[in-house]
C-alpha atoms as a PDB file:
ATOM      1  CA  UNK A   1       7.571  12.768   8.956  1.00  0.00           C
ATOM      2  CA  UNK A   2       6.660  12.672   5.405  1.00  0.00           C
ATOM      3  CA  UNK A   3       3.375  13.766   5.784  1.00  0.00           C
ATOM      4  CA  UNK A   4       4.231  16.762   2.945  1.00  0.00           C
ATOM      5  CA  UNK A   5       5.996  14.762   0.343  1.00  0.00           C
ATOM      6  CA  UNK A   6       2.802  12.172   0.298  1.00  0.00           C
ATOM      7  CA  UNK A   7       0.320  15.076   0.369  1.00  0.00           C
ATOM      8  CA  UNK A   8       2.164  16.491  -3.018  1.00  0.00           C
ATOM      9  CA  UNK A   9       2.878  13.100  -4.395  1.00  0.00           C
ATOM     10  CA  UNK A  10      -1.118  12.102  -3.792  1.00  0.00           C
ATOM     11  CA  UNK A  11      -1.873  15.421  -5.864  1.00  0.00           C
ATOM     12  CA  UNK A  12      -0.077  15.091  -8.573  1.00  0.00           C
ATOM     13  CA  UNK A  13      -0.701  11.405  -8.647  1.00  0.00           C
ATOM     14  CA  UNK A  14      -4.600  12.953  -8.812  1.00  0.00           C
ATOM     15  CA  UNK A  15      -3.768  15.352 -11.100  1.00  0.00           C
ATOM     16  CA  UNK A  16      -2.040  12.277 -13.465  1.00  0.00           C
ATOM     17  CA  UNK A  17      -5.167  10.378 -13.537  1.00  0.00           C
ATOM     18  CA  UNK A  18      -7.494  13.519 -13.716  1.00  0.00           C
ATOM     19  CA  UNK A  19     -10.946  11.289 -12.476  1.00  0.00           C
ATOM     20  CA  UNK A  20     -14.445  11.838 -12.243  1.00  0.00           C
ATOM     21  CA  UNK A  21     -14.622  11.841  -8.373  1.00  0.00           C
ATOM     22  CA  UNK A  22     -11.914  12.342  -5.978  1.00  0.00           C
ATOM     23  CA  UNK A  23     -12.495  11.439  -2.147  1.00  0.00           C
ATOM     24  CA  UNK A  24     -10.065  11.553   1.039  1.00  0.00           C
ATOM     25  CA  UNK A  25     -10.497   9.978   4.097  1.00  0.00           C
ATOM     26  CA  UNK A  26      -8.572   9.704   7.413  1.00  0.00           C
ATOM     27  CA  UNK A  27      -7.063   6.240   8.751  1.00  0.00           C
ATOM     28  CA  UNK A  28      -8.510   5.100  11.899  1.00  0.00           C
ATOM     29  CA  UNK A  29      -6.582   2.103  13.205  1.00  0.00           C
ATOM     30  CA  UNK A  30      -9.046  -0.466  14.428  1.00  0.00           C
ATOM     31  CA  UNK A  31      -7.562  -2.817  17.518  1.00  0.00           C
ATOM     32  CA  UNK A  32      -6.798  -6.131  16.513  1.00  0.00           C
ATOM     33  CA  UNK A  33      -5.383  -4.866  12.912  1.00  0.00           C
ATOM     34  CA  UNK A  34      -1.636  -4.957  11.970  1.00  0.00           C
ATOM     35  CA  UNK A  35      -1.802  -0.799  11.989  1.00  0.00           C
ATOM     36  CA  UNK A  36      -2.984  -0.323  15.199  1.00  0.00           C
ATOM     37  CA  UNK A  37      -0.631  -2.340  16.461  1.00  0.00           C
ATOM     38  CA  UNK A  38       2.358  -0.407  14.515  1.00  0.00           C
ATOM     39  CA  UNK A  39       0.499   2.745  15.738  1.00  0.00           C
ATOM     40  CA  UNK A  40       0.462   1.805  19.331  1.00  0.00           C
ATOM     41  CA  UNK A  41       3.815   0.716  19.575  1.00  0.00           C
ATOM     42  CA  UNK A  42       5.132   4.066  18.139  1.00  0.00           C
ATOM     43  CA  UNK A  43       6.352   2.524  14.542  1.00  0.00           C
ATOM     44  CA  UNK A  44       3.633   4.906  12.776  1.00  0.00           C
ATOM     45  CA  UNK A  45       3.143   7.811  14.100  1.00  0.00           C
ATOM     46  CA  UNK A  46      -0.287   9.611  12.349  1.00  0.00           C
ATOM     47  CA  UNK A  47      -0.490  13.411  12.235  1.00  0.00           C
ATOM     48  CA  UNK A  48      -2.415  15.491  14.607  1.00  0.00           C
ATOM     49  CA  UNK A  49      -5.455  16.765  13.002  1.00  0.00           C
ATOM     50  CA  UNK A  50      -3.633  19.731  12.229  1.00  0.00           C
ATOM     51  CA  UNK A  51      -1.324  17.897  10.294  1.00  0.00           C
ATOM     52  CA  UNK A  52      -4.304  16.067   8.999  1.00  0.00           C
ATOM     53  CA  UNK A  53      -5.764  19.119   7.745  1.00  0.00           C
ATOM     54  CA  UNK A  54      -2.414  20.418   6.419  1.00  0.00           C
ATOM     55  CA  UNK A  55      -1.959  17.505   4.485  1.00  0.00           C
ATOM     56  CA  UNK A  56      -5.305  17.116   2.987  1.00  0.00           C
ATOM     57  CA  UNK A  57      -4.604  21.470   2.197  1.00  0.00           C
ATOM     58  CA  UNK A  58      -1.247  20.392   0.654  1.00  0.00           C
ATOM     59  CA  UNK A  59      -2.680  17.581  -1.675  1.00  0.00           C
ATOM     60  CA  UNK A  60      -5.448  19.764  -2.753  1.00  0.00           C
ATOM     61  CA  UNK A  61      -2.725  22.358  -3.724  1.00  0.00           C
ATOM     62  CA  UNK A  62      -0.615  19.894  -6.119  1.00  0.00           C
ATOM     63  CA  UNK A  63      -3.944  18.900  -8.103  1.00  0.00           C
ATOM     64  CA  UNK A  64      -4.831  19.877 -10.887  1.00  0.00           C
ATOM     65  CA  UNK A  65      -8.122  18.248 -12.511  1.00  0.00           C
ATOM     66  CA  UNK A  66     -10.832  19.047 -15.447  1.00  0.00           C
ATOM     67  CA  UNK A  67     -13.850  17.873 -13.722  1.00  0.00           C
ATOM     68  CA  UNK A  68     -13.371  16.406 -10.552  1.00  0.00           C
ATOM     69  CA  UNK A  69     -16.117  15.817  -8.072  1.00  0.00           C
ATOM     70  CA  UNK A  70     -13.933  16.319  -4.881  1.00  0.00           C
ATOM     71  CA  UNK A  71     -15.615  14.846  -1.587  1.00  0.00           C
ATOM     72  CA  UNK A  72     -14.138  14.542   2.063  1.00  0.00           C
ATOM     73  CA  UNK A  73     -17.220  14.547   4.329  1.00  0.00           C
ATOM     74  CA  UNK A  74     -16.547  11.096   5.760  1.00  0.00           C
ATOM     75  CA  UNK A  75     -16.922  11.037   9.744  1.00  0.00           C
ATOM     76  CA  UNK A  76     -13.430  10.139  10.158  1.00  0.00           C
ATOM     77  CA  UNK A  77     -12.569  13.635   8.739  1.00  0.00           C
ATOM     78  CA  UNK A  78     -11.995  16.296  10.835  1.00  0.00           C
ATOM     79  CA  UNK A  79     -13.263  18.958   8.167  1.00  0.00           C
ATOM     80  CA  UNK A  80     -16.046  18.385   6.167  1.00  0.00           C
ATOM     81  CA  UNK A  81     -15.170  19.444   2.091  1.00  0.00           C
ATOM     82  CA  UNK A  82     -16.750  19.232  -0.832  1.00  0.00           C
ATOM     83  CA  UNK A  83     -16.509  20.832  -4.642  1.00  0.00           C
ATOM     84  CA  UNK A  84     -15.818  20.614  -7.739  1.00  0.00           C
END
Protein backbone atom coordinates (compact mmCIF):
# COMPACT_ATOMS: atom_id res chain seq x y z
CA UNK A 1 0.00 0.00 0.00
CA UNK A 2 2.85 2.30 -0.12
CA UNK A 3 4.38 0.93 -2.94
CA UNK A 4 4.35 4.79 -4.62
CA UNK A 5 5.59 6.80 -1.75
CA UNK A 6 8.81 4.26 -1.48
CA UNK A 7 9.25 4.26 -5.28
CA UNK A 8 9.55 8.35 -5.05
CA UNK A 9 11.30 8.34 -1.76
CA UNK A 10 14.01 5.58 -3.31
CA UNK A 11 14.45 8.23 -6.25
CA UNK A 12 15.07 11.04 -4.71
CA UNK A 13 17.03 9.27 -2.07
CA UNK A 14 19.12 8.22 -5.55
CA UNK A 15 19.00 11.40 -6.82
CA UNK A 16 20.56 12.76 -3.11
CA UNK A 17 23.48 10.56 -3.36
CA UNK A 18 23.87 10.92 -7.24
CA UNK A 19 26.32 7.41 -7.53
CA UNK A 20 28.30 5.82 -10.02
CA UNK A 21 26.01 2.73 -10.47
CA UNK A 22 22.51 2.34 -9.53
CA UNK A 23 20.88 -1.29 -9.48
CA UNK A 24 17.23 -2.59 -8.46
CA UNK A 25 16.26 -5.83 -7.71
CA UNK A 26 13.02 -7.63 -6.68
CA UNK A 27 12.59 -9.42 -3.12
CA UNK A 28 12.07 -13.02 -3.31
CA UNK A 29 11.18 -14.39 0.11
CA UNK A 30 13.12 -17.57 0.67
CA UNK A 31 11.16 -20.27 3.15
CA UNK A 32 12.62 -20.52 6.38
CA UNK A 33 13.39 -16.52 6.49
CA UNK A 34 11.50 -14.07 8.81
CA UNK A 35 9.91 -12.43 5.34
CA UNK A 36 8.52 -15.28 3.98
CA UNK A 37 6.98 -16.01 6.86
CA UNK A 38 5.40 -12.28 7.19
CA UNK A 39 4.60 -12.78 3.45
CA UNK A 40 2.78 -15.99 3.86
CA UNK A 41 0.82 -15.07 6.66
CA UNK A 42 -0.53 -11.93 4.83
CA UNK A 43 1.51 -9.21 7.11
CA UNK A 44 3.46 -8.11 3.77
CA UNK A 45 1.79 -8.15 1.01
CA UNK A 46 4.44 -7.64 -2.27
CA UNK A 47 3.10 -6.05 -5.47
CA UNK A 48 2.07 -7.93 -8.48
CA UNK A 49 4.59 -7.56 -11.12
CA UNK A 50 2.64 -4.87 -12.41
CA UNK A 51 3.04 -3.05 -9.41
CA UNK A 52 6.59 -4.20 -9.53
CA UNK A 53 7.11 -2.63 -12.74
CA UNK A 54 5.16 0.51 -11.74
CA UNK A 55 7.24 1.01 -8.94
CA UNK A 56 10.57 0.45 -10.41
CA UNK A 57 8.82 3.22 -13.47
CA UNK A 58 7.97 5.53 -10.52
CA UNK A 59 11.52 5.50 -8.85
CA UNK A 60 13.15 5.96 -12.12
CA UNK A 61 10.88 9.08 -12.57
CA UNK A 62 11.95 10.89 -9.14
CA UNK A 63 15.82 10.47 -10.07
CA UNK A 64 17.74 12.63 -11.12
CA UNK A 65 21.62 11.67 -11.55
CA UNK A 66 24.94 13.03 -13.49
CA UNK A 67 26.36 9.78 -14.44
CA UNK A 68 24.67 6.92 -13.26
CA UNK A 69 25.21 3.46 -14.59
CA UNK A 70 21.56 2.21 -14.03
CA UNK A 71 21.24 -1.76 -14.10
CA UNK A 72 18.11 -4.04 -13.33
CA UNK A 73 18.76 -7.24 -15.32
CA UNK A 74 18.83 -9.49 -12.26
CA UNK A 75 16.63 -12.79 -12.79
CA UNK A 76 14.40 -11.85 -10.08
CA UNK A 77 13.28 -8.88 -12.30
CA UNK A 78 10.51 -9.13 -14.32
CA UNK A 79 11.94 -6.53 -16.97
CA UNK A 80 15.28 -6.52 -17.92
CA UNK A 81 16.79 -2.49 -17.91
CA UNK A 82 19.75 -1.04 -18.38
CA UNK A 83 21.30 2.71 -19.20
CA UNK A 84 22.85 5.35 -18.34
Amino acid sequence: ELSHEHAVASGRLVSAMDPHYVSALTLVPVPGTPIHDEVESGRLVLPSPRGRLRELATMLEHMDVTRAIFRSNHASNALPLGGN
